[in-house]
PDB file of N, CA and C in Angstrom:
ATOM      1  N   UNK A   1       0.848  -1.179   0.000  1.00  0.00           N
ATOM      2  CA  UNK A   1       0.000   0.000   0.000  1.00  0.00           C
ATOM      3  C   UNK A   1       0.887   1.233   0.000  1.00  0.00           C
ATOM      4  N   UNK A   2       0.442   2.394  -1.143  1.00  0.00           N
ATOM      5  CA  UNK A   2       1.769   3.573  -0.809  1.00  0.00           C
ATOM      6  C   UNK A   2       0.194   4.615  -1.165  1.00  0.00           C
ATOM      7  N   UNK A   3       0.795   5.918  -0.871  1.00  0.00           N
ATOM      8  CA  UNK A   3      -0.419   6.810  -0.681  1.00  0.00           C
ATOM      9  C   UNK A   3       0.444   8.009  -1.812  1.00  0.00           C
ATOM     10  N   UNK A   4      -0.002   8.952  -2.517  1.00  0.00           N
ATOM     11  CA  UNK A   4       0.734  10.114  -3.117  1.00  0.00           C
ATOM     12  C   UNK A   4       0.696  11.406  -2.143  1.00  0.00           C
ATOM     13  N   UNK A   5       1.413  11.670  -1.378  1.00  0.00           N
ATOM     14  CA  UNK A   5       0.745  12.900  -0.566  1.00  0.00           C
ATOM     15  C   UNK A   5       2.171  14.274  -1.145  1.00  0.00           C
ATOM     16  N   UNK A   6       1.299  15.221  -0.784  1.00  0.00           N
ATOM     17  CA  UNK A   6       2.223  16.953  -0.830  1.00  0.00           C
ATOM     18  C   UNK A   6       2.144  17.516   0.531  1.00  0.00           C
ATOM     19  N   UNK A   7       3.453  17.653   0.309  1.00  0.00           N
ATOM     20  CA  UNK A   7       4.237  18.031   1.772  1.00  0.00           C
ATOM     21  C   UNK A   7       4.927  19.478   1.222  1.00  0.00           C
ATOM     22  N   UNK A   8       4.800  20.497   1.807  1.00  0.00           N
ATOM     23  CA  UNK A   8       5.105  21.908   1.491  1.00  0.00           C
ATOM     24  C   UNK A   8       5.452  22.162   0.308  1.00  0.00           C
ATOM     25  N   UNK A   9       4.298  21.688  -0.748  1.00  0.00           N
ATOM     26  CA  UNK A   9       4.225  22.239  -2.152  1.00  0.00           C
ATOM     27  C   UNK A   9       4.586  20.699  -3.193  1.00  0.00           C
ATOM     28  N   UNK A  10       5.803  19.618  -2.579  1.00  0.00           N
ATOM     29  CA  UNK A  10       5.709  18.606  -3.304  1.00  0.00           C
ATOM     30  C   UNK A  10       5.156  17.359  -3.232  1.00  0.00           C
ATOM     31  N   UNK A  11       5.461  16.912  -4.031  1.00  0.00           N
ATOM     32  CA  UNK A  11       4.556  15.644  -4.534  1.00  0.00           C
ATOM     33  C   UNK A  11       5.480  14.462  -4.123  1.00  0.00           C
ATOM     34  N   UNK A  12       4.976  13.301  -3.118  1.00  0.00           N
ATOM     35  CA  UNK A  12       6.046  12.212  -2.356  1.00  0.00           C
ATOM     36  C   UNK A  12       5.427  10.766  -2.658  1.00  0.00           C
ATOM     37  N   UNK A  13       5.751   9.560  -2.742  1.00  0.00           N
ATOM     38  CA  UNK A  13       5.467   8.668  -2.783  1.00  0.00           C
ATOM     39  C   UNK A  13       5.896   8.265  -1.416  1.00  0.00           C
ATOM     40  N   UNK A  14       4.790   7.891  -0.666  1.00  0.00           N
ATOM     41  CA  UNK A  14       5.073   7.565   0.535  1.00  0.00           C
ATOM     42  C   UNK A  14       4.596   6.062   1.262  1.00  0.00           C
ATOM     43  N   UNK A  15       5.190   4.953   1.183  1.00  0.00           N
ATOM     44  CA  UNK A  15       5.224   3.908   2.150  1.00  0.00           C
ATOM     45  C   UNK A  15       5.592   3.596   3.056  1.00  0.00           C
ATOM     46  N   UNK A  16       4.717   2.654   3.984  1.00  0.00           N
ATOM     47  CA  UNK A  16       4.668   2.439   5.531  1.00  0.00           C
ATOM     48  C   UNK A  16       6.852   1.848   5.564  1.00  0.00           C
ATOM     49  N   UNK A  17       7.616   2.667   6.604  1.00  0.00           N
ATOM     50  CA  UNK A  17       8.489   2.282   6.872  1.00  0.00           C
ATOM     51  C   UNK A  17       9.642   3.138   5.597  1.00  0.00           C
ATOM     52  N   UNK A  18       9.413   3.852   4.868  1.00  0.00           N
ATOM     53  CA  UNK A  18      10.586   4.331   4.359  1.00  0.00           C
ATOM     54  C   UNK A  18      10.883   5.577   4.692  1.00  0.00           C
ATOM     55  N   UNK A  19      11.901   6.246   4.511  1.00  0.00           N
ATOM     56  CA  UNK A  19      12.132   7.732   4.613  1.00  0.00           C
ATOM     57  C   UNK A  19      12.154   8.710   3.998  1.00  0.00           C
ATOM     58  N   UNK A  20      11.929   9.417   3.958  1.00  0.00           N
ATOM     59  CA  UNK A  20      11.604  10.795   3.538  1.00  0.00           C
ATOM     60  C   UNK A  20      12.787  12.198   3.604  1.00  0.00           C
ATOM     61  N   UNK A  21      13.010  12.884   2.478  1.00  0.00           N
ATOM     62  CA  UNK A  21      13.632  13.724   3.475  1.00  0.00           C
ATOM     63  C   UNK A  21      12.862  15.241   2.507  1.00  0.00           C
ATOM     64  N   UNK A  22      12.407  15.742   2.827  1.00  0.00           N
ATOM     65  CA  UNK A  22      10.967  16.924   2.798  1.00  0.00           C
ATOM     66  C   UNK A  22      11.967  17.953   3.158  1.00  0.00           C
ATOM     67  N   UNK A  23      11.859  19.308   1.962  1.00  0.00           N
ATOM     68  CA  UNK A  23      12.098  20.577   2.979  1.00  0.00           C
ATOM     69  C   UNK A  23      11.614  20.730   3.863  1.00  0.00           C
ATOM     70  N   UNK A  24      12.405  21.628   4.909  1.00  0.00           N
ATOM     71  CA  UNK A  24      12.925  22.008   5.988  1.00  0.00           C
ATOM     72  C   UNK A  24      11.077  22.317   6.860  1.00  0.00           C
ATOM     73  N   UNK A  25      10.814  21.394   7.690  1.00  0.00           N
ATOM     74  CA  UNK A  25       9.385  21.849   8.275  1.00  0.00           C
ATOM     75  C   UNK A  25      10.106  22.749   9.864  1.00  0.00           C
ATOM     76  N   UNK A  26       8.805  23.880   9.231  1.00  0.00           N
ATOM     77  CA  UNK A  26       9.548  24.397  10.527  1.00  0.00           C
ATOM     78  C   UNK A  26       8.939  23.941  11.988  1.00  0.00           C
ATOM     79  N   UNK A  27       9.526  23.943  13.075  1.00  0.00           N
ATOM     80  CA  UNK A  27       8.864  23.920  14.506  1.00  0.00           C
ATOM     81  C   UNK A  27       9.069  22.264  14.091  1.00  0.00           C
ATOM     82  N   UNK A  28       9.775  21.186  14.204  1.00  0.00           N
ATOM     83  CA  UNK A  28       9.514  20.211  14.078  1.00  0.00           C
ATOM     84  C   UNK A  28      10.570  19.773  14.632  1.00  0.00           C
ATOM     85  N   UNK A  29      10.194  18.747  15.728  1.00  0.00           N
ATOM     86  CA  UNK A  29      11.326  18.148  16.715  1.00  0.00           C
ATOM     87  C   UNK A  29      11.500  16.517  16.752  1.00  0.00           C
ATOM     88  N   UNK A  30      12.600  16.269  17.417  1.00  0.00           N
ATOM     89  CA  UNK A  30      13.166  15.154  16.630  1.00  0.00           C
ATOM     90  C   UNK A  30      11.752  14.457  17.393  1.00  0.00           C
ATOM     91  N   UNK A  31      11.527  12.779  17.118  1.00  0.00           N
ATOM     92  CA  UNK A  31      10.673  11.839  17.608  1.00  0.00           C
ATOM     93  C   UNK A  31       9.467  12.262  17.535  1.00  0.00           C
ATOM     94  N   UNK A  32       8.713  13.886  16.943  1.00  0.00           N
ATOM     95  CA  UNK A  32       7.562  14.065  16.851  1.00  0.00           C
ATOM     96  C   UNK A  32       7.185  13.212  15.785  1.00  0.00           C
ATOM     97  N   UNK A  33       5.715  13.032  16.208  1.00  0.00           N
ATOM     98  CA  UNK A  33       4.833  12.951  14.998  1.00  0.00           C
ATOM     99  C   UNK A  33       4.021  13.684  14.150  1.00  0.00           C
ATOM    100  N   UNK A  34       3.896  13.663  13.213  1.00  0.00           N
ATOM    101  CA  UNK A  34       3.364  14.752  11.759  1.00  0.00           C
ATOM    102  C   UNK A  34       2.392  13.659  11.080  1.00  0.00           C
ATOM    103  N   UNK A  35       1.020  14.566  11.379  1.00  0.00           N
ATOM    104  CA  UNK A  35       0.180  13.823  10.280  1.00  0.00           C
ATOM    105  C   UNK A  35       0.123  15.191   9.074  1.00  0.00           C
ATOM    106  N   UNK A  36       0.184  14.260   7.709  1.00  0.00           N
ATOM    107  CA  UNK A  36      -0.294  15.054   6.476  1.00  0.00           C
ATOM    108  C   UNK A  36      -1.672  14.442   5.688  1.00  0.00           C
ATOM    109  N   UNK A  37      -2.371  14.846   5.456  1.00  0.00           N
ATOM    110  CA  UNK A  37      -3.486  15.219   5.363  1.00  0.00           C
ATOM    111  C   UNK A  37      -3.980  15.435   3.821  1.00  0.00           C
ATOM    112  N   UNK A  38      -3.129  16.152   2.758  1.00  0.00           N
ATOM    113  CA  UNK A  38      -3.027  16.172   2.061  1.00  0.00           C
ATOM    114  C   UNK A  38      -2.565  15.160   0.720  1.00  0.00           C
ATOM    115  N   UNK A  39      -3.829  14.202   0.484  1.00  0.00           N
ATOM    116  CA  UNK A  39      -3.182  12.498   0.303  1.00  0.00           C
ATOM    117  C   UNK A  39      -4.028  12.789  -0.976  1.00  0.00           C
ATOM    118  N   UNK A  40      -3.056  12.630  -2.232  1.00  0.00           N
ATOM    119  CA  UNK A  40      -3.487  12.890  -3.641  1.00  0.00           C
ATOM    120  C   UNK A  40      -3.973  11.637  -4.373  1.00  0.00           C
ATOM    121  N   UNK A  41      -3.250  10.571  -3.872  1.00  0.00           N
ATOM    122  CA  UNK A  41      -3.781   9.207  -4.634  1.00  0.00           C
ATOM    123  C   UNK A  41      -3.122   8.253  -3.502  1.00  0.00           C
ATOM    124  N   UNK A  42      -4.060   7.076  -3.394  1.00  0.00           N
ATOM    125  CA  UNK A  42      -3.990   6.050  -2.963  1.00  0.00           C
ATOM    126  C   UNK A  42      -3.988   4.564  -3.681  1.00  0.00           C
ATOM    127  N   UNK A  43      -3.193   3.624  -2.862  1.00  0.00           N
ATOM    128  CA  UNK A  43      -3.171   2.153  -3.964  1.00  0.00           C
ATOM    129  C   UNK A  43      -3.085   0.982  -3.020  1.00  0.00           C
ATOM    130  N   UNK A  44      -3.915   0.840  -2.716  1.00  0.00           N
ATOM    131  CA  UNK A  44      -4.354  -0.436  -1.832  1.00  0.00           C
ATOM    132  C   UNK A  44      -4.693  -1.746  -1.961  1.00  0.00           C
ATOM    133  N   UNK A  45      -3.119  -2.452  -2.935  1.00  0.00           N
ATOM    134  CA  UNK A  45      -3.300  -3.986  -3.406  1.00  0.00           C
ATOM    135  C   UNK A  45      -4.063  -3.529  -4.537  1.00  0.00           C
ATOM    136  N   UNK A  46      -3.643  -2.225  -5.507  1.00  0.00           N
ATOM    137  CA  UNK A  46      -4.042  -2.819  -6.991  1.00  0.00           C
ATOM    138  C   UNK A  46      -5.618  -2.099  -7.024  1.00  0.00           C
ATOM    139  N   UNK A  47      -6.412  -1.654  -6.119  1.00  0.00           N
ATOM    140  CA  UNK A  47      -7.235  -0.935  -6.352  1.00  0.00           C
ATOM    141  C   UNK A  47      -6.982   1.042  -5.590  1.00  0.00           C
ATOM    142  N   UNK A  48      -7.077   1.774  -6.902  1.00  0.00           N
ATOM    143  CA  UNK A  48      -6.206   3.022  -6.765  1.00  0.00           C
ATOM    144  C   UNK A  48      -7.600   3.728  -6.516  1.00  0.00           C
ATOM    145  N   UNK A  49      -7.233   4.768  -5.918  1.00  0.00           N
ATOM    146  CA  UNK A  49      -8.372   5.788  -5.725  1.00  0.00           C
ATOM    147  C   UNK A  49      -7.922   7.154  -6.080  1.00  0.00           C
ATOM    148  N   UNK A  50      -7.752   7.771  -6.500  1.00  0.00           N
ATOM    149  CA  UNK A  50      -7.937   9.271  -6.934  1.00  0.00           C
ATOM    150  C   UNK A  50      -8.818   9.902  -6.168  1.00  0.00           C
ATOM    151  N   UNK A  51      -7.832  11.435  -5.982  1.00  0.00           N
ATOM    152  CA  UNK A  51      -8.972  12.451  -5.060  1.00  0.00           C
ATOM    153  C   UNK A  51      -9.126  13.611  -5.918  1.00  0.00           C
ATOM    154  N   UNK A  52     -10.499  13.935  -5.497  1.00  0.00           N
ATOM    155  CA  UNK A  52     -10.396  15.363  -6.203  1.00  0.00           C
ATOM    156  C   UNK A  52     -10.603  16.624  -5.403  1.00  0.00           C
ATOM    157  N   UNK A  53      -9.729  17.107  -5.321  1.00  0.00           N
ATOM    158  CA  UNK A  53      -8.355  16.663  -5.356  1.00  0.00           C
ATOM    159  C   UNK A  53      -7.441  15.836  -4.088  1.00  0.00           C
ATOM    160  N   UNK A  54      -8.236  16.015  -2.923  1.00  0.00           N
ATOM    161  CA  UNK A  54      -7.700  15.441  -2.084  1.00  0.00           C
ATOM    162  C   UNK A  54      -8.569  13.918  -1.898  1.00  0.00           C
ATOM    163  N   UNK A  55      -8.043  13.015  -1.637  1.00  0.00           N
ATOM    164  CA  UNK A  55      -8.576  11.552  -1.525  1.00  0.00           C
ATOM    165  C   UNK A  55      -9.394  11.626   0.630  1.00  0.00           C
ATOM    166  N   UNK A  56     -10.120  12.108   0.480  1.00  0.00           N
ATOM    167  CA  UNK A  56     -11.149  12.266   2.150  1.00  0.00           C
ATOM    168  C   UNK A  56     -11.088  10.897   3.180  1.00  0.00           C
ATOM    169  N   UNK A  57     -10.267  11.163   4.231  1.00  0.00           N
ATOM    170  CA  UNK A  57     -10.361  10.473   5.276  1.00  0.00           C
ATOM    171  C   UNK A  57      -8.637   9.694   5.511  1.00  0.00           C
ATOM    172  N   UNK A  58      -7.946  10.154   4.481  1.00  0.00           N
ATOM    173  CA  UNK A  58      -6.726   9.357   4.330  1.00  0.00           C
ATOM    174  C   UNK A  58      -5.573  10.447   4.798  1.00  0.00           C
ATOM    175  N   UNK A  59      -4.683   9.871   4.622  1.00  0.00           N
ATOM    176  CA  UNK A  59      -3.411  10.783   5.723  1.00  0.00           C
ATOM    177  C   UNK A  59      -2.524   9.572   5.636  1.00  0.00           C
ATOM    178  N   UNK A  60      -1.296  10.555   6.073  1.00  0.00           N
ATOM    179  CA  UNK A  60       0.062   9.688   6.429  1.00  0.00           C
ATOM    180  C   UNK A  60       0.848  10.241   7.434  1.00  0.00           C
ATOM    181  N   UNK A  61       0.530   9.274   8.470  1.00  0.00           N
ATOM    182  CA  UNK A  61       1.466   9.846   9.270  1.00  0.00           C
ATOM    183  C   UNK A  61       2.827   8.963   9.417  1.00  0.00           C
ATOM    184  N   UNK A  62       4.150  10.392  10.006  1.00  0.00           N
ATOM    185  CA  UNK A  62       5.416  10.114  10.174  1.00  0.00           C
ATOM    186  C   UNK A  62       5.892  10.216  11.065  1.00  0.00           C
ATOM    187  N   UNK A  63       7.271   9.993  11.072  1.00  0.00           N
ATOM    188  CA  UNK A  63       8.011  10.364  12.559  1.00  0.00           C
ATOM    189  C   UNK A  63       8.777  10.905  12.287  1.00  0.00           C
ATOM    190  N   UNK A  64       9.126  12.550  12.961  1.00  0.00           N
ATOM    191  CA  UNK A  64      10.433  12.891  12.210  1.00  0.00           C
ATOM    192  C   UNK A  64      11.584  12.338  12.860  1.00  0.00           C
ATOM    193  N   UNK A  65      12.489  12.398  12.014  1.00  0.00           N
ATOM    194  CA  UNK A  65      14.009  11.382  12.748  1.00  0.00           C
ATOM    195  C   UNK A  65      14.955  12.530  13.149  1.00  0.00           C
ATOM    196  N   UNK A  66      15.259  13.719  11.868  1.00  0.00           N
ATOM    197  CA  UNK A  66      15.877  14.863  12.060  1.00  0.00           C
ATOM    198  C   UNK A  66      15.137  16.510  11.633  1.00  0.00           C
ATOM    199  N   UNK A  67      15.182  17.097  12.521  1.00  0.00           N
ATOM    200  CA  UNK A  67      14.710  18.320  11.699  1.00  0.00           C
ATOM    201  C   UNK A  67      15.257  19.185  11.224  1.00  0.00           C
ATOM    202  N   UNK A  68      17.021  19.001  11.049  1.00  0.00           N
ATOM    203  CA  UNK A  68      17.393  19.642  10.307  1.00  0.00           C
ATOM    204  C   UNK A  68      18.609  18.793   9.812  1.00  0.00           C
ATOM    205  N   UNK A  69      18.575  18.724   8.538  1.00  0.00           N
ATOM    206  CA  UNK A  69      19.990  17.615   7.749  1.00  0.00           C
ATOM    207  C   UNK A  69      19.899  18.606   6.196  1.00  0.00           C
ATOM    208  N   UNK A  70      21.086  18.990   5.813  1.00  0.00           N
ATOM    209  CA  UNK A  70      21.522  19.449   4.787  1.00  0.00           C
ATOM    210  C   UNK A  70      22.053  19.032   3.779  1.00  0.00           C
ATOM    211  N   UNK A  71      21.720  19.350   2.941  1.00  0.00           N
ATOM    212  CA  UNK A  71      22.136  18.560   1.272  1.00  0.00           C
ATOM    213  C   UNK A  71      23.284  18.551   1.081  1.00  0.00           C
ATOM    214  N   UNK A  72      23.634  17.981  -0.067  1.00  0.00           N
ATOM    215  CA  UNK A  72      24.625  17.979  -1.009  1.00  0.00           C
ATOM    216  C   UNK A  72      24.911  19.822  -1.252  1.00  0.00           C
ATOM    217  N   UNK A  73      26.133  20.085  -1.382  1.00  0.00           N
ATOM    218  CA  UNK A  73      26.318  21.284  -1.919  1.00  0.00           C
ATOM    219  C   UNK A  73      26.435  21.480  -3.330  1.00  0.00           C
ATOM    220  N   UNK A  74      25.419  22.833  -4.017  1.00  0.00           N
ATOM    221  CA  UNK A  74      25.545  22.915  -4.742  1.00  0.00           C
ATOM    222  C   UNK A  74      26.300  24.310  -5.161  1.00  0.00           C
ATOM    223  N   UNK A  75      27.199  24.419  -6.348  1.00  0.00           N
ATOM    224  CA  UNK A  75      27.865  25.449  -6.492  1.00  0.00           C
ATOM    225  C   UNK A  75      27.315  26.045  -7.772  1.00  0.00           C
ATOM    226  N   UNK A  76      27.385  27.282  -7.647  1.00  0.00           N
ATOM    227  CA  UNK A  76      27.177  28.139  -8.852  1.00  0.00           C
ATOM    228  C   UNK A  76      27.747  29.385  -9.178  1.00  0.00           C
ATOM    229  N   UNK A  77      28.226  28.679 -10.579  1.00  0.00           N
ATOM    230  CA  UNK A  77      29.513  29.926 -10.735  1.00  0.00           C
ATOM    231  C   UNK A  77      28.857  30.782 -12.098  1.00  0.00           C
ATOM    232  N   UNK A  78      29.443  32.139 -11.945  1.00  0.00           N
ATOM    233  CA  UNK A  78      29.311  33.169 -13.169  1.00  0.00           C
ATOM    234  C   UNK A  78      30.467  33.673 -13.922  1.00  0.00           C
ATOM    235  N   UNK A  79      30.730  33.502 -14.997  1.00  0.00           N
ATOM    236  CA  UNK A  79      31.721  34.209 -15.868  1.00  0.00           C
ATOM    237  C   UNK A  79      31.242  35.312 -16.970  1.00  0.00           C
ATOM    238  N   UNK A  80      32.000  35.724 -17.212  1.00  0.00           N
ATOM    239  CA  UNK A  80      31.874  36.993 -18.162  1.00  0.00           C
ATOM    240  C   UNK A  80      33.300  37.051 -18.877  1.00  0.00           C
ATOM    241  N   UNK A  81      32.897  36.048 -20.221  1.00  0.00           N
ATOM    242  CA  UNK A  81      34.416  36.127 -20.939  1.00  0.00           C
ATOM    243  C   UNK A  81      35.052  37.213 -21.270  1.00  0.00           C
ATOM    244  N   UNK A  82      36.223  36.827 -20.882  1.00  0.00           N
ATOM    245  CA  UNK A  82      37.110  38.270 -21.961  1.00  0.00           C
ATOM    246  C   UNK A  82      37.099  39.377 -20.553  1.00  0.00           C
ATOM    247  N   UNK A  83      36.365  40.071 -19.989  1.00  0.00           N
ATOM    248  CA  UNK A  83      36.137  40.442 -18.485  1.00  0.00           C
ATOM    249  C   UNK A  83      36.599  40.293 -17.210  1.00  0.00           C
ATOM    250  N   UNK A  84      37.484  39.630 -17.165  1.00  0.00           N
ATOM    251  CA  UNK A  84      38.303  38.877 -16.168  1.00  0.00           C
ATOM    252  C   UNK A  84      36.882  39.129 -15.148  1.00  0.00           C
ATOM    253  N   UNK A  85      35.701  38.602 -15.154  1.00  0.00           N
ATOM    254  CA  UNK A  85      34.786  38.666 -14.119  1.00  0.00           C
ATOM    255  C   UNK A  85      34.320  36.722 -13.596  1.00  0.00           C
ATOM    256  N   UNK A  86      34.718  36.643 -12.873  1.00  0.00           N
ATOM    257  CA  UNK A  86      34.268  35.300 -12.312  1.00  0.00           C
ATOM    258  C   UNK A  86      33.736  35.318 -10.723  1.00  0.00           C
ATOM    259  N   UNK A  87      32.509  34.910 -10.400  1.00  0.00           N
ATOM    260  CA  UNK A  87      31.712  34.571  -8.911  1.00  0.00           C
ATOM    261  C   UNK A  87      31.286  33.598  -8.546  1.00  0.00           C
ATOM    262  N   UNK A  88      31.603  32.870  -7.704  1.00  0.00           N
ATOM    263  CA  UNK A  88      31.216  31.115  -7.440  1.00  0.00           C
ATOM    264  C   UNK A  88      30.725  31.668  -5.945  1.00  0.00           C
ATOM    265  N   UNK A  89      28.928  30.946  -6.165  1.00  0.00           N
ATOM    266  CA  UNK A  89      28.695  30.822  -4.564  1.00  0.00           C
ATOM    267  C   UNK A  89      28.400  29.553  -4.571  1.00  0.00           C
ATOM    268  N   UNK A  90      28.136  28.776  -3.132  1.00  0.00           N
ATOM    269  CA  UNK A  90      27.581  28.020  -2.701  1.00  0.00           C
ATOM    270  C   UNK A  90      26.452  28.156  -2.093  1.00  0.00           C
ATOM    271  N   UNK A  91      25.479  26.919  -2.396  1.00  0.00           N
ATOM    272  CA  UNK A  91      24.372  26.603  -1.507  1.00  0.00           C
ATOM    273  C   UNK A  91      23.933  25.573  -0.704  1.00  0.00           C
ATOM    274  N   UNK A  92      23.382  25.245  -0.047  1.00  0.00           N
ATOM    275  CA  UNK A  92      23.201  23.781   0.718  1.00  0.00           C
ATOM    276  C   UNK A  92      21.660  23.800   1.525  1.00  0.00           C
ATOM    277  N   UNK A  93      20.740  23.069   0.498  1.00  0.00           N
ATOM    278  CA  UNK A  93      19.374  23.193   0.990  1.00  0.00           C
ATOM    279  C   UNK A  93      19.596  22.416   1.775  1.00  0.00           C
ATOM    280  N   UNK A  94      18.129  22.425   3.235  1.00  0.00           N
ATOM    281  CA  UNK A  94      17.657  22.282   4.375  1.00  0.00           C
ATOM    282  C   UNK A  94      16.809  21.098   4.353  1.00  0.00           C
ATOM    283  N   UNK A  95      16.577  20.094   4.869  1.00  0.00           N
ATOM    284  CA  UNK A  95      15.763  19.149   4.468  1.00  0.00           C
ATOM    285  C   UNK A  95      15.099  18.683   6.167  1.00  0.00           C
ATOM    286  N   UNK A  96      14.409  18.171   6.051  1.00  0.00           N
ATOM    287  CA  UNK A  96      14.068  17.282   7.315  1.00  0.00           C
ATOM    288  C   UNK A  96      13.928  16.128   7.114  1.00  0.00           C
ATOM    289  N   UNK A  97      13.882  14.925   8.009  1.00  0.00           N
ATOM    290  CA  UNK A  97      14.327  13.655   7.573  1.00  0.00           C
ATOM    291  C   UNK A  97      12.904  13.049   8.170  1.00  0.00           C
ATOM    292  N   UNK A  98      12.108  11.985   7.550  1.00  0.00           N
ATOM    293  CA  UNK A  98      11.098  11.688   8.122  1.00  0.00           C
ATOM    294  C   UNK A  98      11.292  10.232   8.231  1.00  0.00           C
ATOM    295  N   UNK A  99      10.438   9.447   8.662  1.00  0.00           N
ATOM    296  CA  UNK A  99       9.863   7.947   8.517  1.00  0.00           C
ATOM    297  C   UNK A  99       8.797   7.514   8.963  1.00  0.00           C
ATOM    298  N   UNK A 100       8.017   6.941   8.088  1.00  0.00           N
ATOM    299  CA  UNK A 100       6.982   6.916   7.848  1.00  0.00           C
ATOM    300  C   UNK A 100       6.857   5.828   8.285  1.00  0.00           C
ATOM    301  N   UNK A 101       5.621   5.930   9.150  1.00  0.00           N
ATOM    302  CA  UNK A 101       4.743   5.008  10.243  1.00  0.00           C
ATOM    303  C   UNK A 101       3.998   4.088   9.692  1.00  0.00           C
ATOM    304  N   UNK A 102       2.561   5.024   8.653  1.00  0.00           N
ATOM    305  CA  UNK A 102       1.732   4.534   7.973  1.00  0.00           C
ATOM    306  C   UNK A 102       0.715   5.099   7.607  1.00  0.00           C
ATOM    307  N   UNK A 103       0.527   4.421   6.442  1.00  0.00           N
ATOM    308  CA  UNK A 103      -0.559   5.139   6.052  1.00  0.00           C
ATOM    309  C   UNK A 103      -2.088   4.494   5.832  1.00  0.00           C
ATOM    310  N   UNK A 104      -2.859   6.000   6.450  1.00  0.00           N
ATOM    311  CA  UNK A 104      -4.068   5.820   6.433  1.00  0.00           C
ATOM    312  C   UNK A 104      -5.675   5.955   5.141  1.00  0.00           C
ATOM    313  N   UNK A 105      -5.868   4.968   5.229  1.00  0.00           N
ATOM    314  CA  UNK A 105      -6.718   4.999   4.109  1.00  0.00           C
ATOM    315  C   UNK A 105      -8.193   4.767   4.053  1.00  0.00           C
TER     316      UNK A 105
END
């Protein structure tokens, strides 16, 4: 059984026991639990349900593990040939780490 739910704007495939790692929720502490609510499609052994848009009465709840773990760094550089102009920054998005309990259907 996996459920489709959106978690601060995206779209997750979410099954009982895997992890997650979701931008950065704020106010969220380690061992809490988070129900989402927002459950776009469901698949329960092969019979799927579609919501419109939300699928009513279903949810997934998680556990968060971390509420704050940071990505991979990404770099981004600017040139301007011929200009001797070159700028490299870095970034490193925010994620929270979940695991998922189960889901309700």
């Amino acid at each position: 059984m996996y459920a489709i739910v959106e978690i601060n704007g995206q779209q997750f495939k979410a099954e009982a026991g895997k992890k997650l790692f979701v931008h950065h929720i704020q106010n969220a502490e380690a061992g809490a639990t988070v129900e989402f609510e927002k459950v776009l499609l469901v698949d329960k052994d092969g019979n799927v349900t579609v919501g419109l848009p939300t699928v009513e009465g279903a949810k997934v709840v998680c556990e968060v593990v971390s509420p704050l773990v940071k990505g991979e760094k990404v770099l981004v550089f600017h040139k301007k040939r011929r200009k001797g102009f070159r700028k490299l920054n870095g970034h490193r998005q925010q994620f929270t780490e979940l695991n998922i309990k189960e889901v309700v259907a």
